[in-house]
PDB file of N, CA and C in Angstrom:
ATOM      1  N   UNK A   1      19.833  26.198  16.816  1.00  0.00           N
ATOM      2  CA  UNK A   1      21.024  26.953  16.520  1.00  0.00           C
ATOM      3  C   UNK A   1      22.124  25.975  16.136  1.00  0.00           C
ATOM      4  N   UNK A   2      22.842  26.692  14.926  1.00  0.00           N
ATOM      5  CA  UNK A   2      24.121  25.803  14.530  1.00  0.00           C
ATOM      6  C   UNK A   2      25.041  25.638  14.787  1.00  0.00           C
ATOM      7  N   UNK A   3      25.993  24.541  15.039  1.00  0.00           N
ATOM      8  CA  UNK A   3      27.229  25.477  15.670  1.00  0.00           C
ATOM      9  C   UNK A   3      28.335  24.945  14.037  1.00  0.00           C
ATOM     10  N   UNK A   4      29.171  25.683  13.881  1.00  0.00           N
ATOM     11  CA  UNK A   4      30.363  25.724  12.602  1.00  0.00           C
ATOM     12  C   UNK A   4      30.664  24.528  12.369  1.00  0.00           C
ATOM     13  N   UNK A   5      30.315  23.809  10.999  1.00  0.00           N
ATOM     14  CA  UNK A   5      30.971  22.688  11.012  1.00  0.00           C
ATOM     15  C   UNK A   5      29.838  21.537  10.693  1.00  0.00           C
ATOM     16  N   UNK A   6      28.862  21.708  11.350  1.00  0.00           N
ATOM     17  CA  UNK A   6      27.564  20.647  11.223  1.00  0.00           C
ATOM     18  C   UNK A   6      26.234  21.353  10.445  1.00  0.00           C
ATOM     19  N   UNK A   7      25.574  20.003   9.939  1.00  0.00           N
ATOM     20  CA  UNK A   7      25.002  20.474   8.900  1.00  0.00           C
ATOM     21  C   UNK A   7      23.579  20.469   9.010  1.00  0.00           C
ATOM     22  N   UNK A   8      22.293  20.922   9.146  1.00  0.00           N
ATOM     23  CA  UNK A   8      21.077  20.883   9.457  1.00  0.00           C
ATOM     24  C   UNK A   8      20.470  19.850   8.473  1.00  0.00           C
ATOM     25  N   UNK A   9      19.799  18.458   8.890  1.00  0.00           N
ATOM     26  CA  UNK A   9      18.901  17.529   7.977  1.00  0.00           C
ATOM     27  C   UNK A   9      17.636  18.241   8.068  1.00  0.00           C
ATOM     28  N   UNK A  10      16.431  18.294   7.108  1.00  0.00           N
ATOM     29  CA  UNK A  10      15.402  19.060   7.144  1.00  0.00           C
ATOM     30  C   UNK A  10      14.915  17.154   6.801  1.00  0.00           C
ATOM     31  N   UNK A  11      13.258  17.210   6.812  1.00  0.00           N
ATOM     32  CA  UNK A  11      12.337  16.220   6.597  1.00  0.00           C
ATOM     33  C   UNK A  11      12.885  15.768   5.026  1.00  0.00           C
ATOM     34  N   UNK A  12      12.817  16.684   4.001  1.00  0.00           N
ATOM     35  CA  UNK A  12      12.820  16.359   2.836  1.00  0.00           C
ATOM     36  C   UNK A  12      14.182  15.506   2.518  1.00  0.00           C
ATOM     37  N   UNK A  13      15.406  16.062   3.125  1.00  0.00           N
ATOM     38  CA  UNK A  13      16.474  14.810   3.178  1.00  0.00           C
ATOM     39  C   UNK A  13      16.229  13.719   3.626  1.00  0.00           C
ATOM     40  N   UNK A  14      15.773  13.520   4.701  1.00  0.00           N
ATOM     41  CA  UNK A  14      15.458  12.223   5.390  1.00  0.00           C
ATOM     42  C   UNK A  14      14.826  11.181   4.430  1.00  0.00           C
ATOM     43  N   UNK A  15      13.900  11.282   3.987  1.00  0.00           N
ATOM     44  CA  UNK A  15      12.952  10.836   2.913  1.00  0.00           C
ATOM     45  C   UNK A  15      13.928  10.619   2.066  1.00  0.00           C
ATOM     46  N   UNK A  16      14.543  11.441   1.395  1.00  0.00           N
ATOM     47  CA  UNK A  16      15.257  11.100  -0.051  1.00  0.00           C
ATOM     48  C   UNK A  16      16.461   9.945   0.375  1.00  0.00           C
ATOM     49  N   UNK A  17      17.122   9.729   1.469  1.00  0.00           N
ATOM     50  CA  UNK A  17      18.446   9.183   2.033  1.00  0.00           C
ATOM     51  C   UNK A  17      17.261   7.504   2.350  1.00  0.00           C
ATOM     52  N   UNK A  18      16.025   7.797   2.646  1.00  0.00           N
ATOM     53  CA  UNK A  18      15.855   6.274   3.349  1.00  0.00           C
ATOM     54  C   UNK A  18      15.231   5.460   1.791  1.00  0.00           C
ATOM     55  N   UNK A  19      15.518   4.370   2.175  1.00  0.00           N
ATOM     56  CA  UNK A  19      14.782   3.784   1.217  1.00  0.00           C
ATOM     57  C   UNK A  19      13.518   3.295   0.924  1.00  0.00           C
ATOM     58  N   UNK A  20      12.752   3.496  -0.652  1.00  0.00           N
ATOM     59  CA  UNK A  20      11.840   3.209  -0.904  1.00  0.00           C
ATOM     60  C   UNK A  20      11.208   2.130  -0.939  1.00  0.00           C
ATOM     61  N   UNK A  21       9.545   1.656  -0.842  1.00  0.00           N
ATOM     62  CA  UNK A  21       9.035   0.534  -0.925  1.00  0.00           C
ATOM     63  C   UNK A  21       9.121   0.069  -2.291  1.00  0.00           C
ATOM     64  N   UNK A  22       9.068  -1.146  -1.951  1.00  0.00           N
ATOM     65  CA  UNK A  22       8.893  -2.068  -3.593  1.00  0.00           C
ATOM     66  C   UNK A  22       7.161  -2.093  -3.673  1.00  0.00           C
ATOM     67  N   UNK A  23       6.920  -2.209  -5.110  1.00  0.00           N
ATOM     68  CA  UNK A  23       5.930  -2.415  -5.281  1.00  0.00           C
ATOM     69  C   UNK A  23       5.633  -3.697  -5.836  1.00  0.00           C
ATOM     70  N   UNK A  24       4.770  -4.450  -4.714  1.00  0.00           N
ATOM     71  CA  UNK A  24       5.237  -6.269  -5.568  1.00  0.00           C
ATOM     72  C   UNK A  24       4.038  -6.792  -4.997  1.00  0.00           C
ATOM     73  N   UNK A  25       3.020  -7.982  -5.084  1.00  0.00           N
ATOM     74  CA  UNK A  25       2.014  -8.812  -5.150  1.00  0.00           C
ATOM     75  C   UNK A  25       2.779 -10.030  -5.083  1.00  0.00           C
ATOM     76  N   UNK A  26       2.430 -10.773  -4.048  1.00  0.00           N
ATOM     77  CA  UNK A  26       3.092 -12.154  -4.062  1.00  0.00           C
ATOM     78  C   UNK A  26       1.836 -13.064  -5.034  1.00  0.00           C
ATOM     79  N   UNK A  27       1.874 -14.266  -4.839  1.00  0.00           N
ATOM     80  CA  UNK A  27       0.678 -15.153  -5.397  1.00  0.00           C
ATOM     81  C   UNK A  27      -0.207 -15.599  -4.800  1.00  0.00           C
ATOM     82  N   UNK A  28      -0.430 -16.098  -3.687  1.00  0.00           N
ATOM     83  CA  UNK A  28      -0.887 -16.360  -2.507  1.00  0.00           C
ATOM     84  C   UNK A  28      -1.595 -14.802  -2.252  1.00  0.00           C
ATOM     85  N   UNK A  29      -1.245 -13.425  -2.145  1.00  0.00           N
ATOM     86  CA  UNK A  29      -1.910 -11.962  -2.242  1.00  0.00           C
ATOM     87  C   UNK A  29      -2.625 -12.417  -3.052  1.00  0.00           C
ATOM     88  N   UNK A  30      -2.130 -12.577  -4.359  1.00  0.00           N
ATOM     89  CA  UNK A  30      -3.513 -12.053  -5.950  1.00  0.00           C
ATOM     90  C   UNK A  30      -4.419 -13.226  -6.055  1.00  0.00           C
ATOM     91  N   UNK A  31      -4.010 -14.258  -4.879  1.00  0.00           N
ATOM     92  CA  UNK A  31      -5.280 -14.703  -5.128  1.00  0.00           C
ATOM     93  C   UNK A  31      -6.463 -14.535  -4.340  1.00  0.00           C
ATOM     94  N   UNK A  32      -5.891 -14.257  -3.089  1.00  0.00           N
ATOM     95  CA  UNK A  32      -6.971 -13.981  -1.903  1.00  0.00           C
ATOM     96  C   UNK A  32      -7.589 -12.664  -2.828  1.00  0.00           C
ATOM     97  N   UNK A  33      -6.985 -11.967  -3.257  1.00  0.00           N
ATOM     98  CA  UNK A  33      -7.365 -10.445  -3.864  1.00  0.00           C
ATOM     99  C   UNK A  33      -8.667 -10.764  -4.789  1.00  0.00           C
ATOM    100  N   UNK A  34      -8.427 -11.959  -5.560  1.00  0.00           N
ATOM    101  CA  UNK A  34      -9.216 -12.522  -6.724  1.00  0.00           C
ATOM    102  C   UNK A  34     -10.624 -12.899  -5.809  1.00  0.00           C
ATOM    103  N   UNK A  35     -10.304 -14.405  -4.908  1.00  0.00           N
ATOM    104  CA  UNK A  35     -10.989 -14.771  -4.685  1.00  0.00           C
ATOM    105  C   UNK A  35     -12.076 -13.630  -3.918  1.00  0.00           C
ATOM    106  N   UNK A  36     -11.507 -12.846  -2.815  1.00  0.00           N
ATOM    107  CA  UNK A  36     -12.298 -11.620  -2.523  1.00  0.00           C
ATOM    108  C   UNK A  36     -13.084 -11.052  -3.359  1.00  0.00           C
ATOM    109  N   UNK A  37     -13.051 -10.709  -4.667  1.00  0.00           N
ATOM    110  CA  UNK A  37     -14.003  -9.893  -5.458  1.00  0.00           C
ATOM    111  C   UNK A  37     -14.732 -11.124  -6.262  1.00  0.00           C
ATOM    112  N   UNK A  38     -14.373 -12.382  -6.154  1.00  0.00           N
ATOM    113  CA  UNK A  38     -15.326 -13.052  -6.426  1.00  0.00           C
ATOM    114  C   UNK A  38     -16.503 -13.446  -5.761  1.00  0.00           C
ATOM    115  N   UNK A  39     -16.331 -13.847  -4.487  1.00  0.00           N
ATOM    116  CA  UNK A  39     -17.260 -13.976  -3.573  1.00  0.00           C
ATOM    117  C   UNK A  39     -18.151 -12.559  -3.011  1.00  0.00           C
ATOM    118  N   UNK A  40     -17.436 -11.282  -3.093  1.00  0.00           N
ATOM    119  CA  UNK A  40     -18.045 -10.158  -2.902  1.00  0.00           C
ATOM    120  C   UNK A  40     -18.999  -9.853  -4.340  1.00  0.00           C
ATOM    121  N   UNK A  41     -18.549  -9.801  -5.368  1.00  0.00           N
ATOM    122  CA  UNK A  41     -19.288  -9.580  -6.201  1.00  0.00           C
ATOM    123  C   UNK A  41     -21.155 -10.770  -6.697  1.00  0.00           C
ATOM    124  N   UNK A  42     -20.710 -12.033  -6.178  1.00  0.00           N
ATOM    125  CA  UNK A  42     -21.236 -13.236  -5.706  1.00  0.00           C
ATOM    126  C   UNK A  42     -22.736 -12.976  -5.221  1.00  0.00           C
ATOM    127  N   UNK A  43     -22.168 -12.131  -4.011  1.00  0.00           N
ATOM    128  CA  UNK A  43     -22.614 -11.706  -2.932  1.00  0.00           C
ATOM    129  C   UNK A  43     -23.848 -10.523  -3.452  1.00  0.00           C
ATOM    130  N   UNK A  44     -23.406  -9.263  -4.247  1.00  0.00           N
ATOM    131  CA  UNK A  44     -24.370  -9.067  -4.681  1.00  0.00           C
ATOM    132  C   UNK A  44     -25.320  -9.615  -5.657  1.00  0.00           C
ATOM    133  N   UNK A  45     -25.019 -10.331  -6.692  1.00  0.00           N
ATOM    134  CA  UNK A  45     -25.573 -10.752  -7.501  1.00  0.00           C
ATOM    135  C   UNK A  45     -26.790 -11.665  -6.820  1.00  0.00           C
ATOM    136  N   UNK A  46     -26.351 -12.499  -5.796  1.00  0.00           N
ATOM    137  CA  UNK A  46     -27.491 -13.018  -5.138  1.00  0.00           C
ATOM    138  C   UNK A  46     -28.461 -12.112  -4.393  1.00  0.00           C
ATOM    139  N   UNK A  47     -28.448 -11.117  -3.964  1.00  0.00           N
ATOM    140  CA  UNK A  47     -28.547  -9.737  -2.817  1.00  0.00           C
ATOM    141  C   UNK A  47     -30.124  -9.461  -4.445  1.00  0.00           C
ATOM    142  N   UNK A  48     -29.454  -8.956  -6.111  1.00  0.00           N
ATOM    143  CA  UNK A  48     -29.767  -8.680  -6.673  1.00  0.00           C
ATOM    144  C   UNK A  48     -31.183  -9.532  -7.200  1.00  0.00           C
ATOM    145  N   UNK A  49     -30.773 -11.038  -7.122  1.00  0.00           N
ATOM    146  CA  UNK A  49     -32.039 -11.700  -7.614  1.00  0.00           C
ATOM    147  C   UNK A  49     -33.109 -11.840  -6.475  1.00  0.00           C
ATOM    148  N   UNK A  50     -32.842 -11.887  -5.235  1.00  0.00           N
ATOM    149  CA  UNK A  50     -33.908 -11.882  -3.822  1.00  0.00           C
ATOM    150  C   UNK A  50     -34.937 -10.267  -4.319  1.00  0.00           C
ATOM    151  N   UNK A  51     -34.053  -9.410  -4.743  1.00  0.00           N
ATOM    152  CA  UNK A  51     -34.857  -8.046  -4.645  1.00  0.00           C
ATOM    153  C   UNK A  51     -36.226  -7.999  -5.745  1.00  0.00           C
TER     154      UNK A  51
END
């Protein structure tokens, strides 16, 4: 209940008032990222010639 004067925040304000994430990759990230699908992909290819 309201009382005169004050104003009800619902979820969807909240969200719009806080601030958003950045979307960013440092270098040190894209490389672990790299090196990860190198050694995973690696990984099958050897997996592939045993079979």
């Amino acid at each position: 209940m309201e009382t005169p004067g004050t104003q009800s925040t619902t979820t969807g304000d909240v969200v719009a008032q806080s601030e958003e994430l950045t979307r960013a990759i440092s270098a040190p990230l894209l490389f672990f990222y790299v090196l990860g699908d190198v050694l995973g992909s690696g990984i099958y290819a050897l997996i592939g010639v045993m079979a």
